[in-house]
Protein backbone atom coordinates (compact mmCIF):
# COMPACT_ATOMS: atom_id res chain seq x y z
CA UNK A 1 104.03 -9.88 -14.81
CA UNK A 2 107.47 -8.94 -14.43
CA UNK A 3 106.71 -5.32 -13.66
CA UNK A 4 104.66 -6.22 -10.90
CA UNK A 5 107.06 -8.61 -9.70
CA UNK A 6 109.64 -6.05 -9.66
CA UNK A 7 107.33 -3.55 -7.77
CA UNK A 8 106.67 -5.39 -5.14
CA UNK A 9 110.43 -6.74 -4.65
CA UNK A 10 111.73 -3.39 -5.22
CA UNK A 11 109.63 -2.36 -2.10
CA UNK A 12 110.60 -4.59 -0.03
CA UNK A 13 114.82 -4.65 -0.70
CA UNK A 14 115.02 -0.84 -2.17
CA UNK A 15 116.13 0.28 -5.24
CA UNK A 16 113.83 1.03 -8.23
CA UNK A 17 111.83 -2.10 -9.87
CA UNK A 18 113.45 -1.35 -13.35
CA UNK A 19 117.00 -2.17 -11.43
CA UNK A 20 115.23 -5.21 -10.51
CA UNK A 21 114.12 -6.01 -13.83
CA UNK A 22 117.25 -5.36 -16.10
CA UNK A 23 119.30 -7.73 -13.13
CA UNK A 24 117.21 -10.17 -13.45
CA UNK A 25 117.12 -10.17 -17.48
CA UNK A 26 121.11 -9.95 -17.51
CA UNK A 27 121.44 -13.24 -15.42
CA UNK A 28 118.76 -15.03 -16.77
CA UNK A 29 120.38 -14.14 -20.41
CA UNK A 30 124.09 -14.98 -18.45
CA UNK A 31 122.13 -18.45 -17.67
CA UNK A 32 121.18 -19.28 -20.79
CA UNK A 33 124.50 -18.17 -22.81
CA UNK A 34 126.33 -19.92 -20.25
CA UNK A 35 124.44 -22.99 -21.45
CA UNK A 36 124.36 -22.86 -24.50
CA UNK A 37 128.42 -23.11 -24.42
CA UNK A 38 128.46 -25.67 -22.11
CA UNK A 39 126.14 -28.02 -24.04
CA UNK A 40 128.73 -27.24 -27.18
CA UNK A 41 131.63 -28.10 -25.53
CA UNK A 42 129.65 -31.33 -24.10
CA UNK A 43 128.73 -31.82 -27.70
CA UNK A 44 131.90 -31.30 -28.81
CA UNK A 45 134.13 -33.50 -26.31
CA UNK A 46 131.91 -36.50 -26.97
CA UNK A 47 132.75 -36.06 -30.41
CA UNK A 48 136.77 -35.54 -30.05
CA UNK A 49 136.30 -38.97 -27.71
CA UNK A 50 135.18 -40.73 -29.92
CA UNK A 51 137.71 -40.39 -32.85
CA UNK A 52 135.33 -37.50 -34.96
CA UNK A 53 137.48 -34.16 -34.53
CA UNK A 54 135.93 -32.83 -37.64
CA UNK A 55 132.25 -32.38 -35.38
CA UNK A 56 133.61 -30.31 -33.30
CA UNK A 57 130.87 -27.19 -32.86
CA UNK A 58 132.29 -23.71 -34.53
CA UNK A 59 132.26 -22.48 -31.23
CA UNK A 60 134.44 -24.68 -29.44
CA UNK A 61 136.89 -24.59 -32.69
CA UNK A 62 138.94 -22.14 -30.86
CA UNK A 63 139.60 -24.50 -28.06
CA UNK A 64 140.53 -27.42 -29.79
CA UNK A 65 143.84 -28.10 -29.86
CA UNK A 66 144.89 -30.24 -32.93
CA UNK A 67 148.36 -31.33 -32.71
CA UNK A 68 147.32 -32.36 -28.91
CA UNK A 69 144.57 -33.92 -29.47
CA UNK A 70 142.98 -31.54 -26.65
CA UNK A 71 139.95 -29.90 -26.53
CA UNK A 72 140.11 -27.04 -23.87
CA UNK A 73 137.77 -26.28 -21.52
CA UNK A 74 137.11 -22.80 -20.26
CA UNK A 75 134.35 -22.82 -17.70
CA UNK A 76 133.93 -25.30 -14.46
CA UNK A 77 130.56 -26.77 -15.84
CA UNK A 78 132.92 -27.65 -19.17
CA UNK A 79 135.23 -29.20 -16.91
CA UNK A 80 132.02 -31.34 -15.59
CA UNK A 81 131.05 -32.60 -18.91
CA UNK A 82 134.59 -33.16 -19.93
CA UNK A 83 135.18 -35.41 -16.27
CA UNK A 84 131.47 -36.79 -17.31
CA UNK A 85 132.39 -37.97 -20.42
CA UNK A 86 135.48 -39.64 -19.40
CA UNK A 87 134.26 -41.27 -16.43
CA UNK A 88 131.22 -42.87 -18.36
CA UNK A 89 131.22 -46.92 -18.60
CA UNK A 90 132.99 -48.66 -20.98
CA UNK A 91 129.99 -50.22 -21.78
CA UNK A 92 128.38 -47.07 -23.18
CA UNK A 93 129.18 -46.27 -27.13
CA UNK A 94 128.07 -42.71 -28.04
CA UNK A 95 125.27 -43.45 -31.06
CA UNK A 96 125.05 -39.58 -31.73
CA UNK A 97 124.63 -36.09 -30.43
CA UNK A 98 122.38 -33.54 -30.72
CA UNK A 99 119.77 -35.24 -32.70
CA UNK A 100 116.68 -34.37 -34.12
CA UNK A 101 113.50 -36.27 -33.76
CA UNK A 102 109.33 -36.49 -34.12
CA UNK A 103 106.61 -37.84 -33.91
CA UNK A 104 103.62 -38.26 -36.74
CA UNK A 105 101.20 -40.45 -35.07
CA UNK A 106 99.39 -38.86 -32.84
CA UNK A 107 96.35 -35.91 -32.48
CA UNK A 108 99.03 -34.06 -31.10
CA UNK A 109 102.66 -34.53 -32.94
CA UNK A 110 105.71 -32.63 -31.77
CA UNK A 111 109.22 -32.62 -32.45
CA UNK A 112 112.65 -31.88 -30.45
CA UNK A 113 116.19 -32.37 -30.00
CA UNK A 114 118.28 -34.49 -27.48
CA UNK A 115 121.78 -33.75 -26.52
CA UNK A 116 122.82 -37.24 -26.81
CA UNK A 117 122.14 -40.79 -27.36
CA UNK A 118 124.20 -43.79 -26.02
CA UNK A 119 124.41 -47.79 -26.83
CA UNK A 120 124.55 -49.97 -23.71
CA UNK A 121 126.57 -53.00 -24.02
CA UNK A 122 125.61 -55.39 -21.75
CA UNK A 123 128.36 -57.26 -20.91
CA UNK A 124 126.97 -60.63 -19.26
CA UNK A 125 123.33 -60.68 -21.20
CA UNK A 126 122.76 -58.92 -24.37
CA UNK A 127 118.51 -59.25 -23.72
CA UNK A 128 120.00 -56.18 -21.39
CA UNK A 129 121.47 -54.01 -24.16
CA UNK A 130 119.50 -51.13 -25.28
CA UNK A 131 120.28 -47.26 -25.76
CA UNK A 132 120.26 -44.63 -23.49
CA UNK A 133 119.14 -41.10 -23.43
CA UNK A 134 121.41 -38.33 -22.05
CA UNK A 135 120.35 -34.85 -21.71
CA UNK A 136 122.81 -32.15 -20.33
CA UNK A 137 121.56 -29.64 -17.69
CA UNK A 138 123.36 -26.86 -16.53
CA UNK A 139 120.47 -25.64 -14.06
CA UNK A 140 121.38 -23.97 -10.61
CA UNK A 141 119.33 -26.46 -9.02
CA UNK A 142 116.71 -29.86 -10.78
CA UNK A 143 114.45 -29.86 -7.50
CA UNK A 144 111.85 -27.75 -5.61
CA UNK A 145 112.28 -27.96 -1.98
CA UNK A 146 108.63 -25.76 -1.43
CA UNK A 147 107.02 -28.18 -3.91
CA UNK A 148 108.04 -31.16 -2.31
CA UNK A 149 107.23 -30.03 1.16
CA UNK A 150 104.02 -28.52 0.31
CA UNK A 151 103.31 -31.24 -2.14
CA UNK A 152 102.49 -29.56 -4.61
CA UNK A 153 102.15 -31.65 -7.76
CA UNK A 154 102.03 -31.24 -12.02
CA UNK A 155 98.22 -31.31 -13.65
CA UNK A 156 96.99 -34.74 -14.63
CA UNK A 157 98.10 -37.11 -16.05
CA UNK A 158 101.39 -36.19 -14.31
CA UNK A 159 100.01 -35.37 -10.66
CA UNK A 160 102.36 -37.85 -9.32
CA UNK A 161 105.17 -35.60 -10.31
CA UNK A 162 106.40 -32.44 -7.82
CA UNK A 163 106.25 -29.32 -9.94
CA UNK A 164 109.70 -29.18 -10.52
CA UNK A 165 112.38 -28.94 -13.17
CA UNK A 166 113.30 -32.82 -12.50
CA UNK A 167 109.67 -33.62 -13.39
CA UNK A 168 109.60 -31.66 -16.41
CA UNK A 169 112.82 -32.92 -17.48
CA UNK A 170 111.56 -36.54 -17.10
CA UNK A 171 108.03 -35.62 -19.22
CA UNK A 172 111.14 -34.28 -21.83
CA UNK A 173 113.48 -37.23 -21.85
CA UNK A 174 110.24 -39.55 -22.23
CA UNK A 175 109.34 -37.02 -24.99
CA UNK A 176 112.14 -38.28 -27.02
CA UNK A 177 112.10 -41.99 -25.72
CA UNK A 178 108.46 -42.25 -28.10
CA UNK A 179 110.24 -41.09 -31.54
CA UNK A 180 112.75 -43.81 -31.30
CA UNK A 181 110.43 -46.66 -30.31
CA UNK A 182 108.45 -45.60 -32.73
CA UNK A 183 111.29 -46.43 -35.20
CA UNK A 184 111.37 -49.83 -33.45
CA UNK A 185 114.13 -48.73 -31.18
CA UNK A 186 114.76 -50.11 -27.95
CA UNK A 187 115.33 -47.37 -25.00
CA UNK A 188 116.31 -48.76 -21.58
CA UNK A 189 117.20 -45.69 -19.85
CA UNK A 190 116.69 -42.63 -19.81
CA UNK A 191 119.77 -40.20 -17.68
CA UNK A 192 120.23 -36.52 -16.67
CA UNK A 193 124.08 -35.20 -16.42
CA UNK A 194 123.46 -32.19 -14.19
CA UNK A 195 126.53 -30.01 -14.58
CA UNK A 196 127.99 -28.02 -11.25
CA UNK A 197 129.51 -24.58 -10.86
CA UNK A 198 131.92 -26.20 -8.50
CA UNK A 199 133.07 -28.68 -11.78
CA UNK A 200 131.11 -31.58 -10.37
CA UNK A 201 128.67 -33.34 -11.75
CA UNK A 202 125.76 -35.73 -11.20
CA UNK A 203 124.32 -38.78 -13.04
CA UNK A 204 120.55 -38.60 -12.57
CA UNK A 205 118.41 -41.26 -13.31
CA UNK A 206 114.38 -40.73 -15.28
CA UNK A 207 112.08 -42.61 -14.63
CA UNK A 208 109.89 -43.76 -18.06
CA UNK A 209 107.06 -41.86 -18.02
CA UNK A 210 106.19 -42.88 -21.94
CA UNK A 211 102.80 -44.88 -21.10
CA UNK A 212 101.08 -41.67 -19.38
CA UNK A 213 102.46 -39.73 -22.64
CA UNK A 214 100.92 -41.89 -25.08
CA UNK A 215 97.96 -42.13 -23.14
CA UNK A 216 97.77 -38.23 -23.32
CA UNK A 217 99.17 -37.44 -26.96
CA UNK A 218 96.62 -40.11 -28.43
C-alpha cells in the first residue's frame, strides 16, 4: 500500500511518509496532466496537417493560430509530436484520430480508444498497403532494465514478454488491431511514438501479438 511504501522510504531518506506520499501523488497527477495535453496537441496537429482546422481539441484552441496557419506548441514533448508528425512518410495518410472501437465476439468483449490510425501507401506493390496503428506515449521511460536482467516475464499466455510498459503497450496496440480486422480491415503495423522531455522522439515498432489474444479472449 502506499502508506507502507511511504514508511519504509521515509525511513530510509528522512522526512515524514505523508511528505512522501503527497510528492509522489503531485507528480504522478503532473504525469498524467502533462499527457493528457500532449496527446491533444498530437491530436490536434495531425488534424491542422491534414487540412481539418475545425478538429482542433478545445484545449489546444488557444494555440492555434488562424491567420498563420500555426498551431503552437508549448511544451518539449509537443514539440516531439509536432517534429513526429512532420517527419512521417509521405506514404502514410492519417485515416483518423482518437477513435473508438470494440469488440462483440468474444466470452470476454472490451472496448478502447487509439490515438491514431494511418493508411500505408505502398508505393512499388499495393499487396503491401495496409493501415497502421499509432499510439502516443509520453512515459519517462517504455522498458524495465531489472525485468530484463532478472528476466522476469508477464503471466501466460504472454510469458514471452518482460514485465514492462513496452509489453503492455504491445498487448494494447494488438488490443485494437482485433476490432478492425474484425471489420475486415487490414492492419500491417502496429507503431509507438514515444515522446521525449528533451523534444525528441522515437518511432517504436509492436510486434502483433493478436493470435495469443484471440486465443485468450475466446
Amino acid at each position: 500500500s502506499i502508506e507502507l511504501r511511504s514508511t519504509v522510504y521515509a525511513q530510509k531518506h528522512g522526512e515524514t511518509p505523508e511528505y512522501w506520499a503527497d510528492k509522489w501523488k503531485f507528480n504522478s497527477l503532473k504525469a498524467t496532466t502533462t499527457g493528457t495535453l500532449v496527446h491533444a496537441f498530437a491530436e490536434s496537429y495531425g488534424w491542422l496537417k491534414n487540412g481539418h482546422p475545425e478538429l482542433i481539441t478545445e484545449e489546444c484552441k488557444c494555440k492555434y493560430i488562424p491567420e498563420k496557419g500555426w498551431l503552437v506548441p508549448t511544451r518539449p514533448k509537443e514539440e516531439a509530436a509536432m517534429k513526429c508528425i512532420d517527419e512521417l512518410s509521405s506514404n502514410l495518410h492519417l485515416v483518423m484520430n482518437e477513435t473508438k472501437v470494440y469488440t462483440t465476439d468474444f466470452s470476454t468483449n472490451y472496448a478502447g480508444t487509439f490515438d491514431a490510425l494511418y493508411y500505408y501507401k505502398d508505393p512499388i506493390n499495393d499487396a503491401n498497403s495496409g493501415l497502421v496503428i499509432m499510439d502516443w506515449k509520453t512515459n519517462a521511460d517504455i522498458y524495465n532494465e531489472y525485468s530484463r536482467t532478472h528476466g522476469k516475464m508477464l503471466h501466460s499466455p504472454f510469458n514471452d514478454l518482460y514485465d514492462e510498459n513496452y509489453s503492455s503497450y504491445t498487448i494494447q496496440l494488438g488490443c485494437y488491431q482485433i476490432p478492425l480486422e474484425n471489420i475486415g480491415l487490414k492492419v500491417i503495423a502496429r507503431r509507438l511514438l514515444w515522446l521525449k522531455e528533451d523534444g525528441s522522439y522515437e518511432v517504436v515498432k509492436i510486434n502483433d501479438v493478436t493470435k495469443q489474444l484471440r486465443n485468450f479472449l475466446k
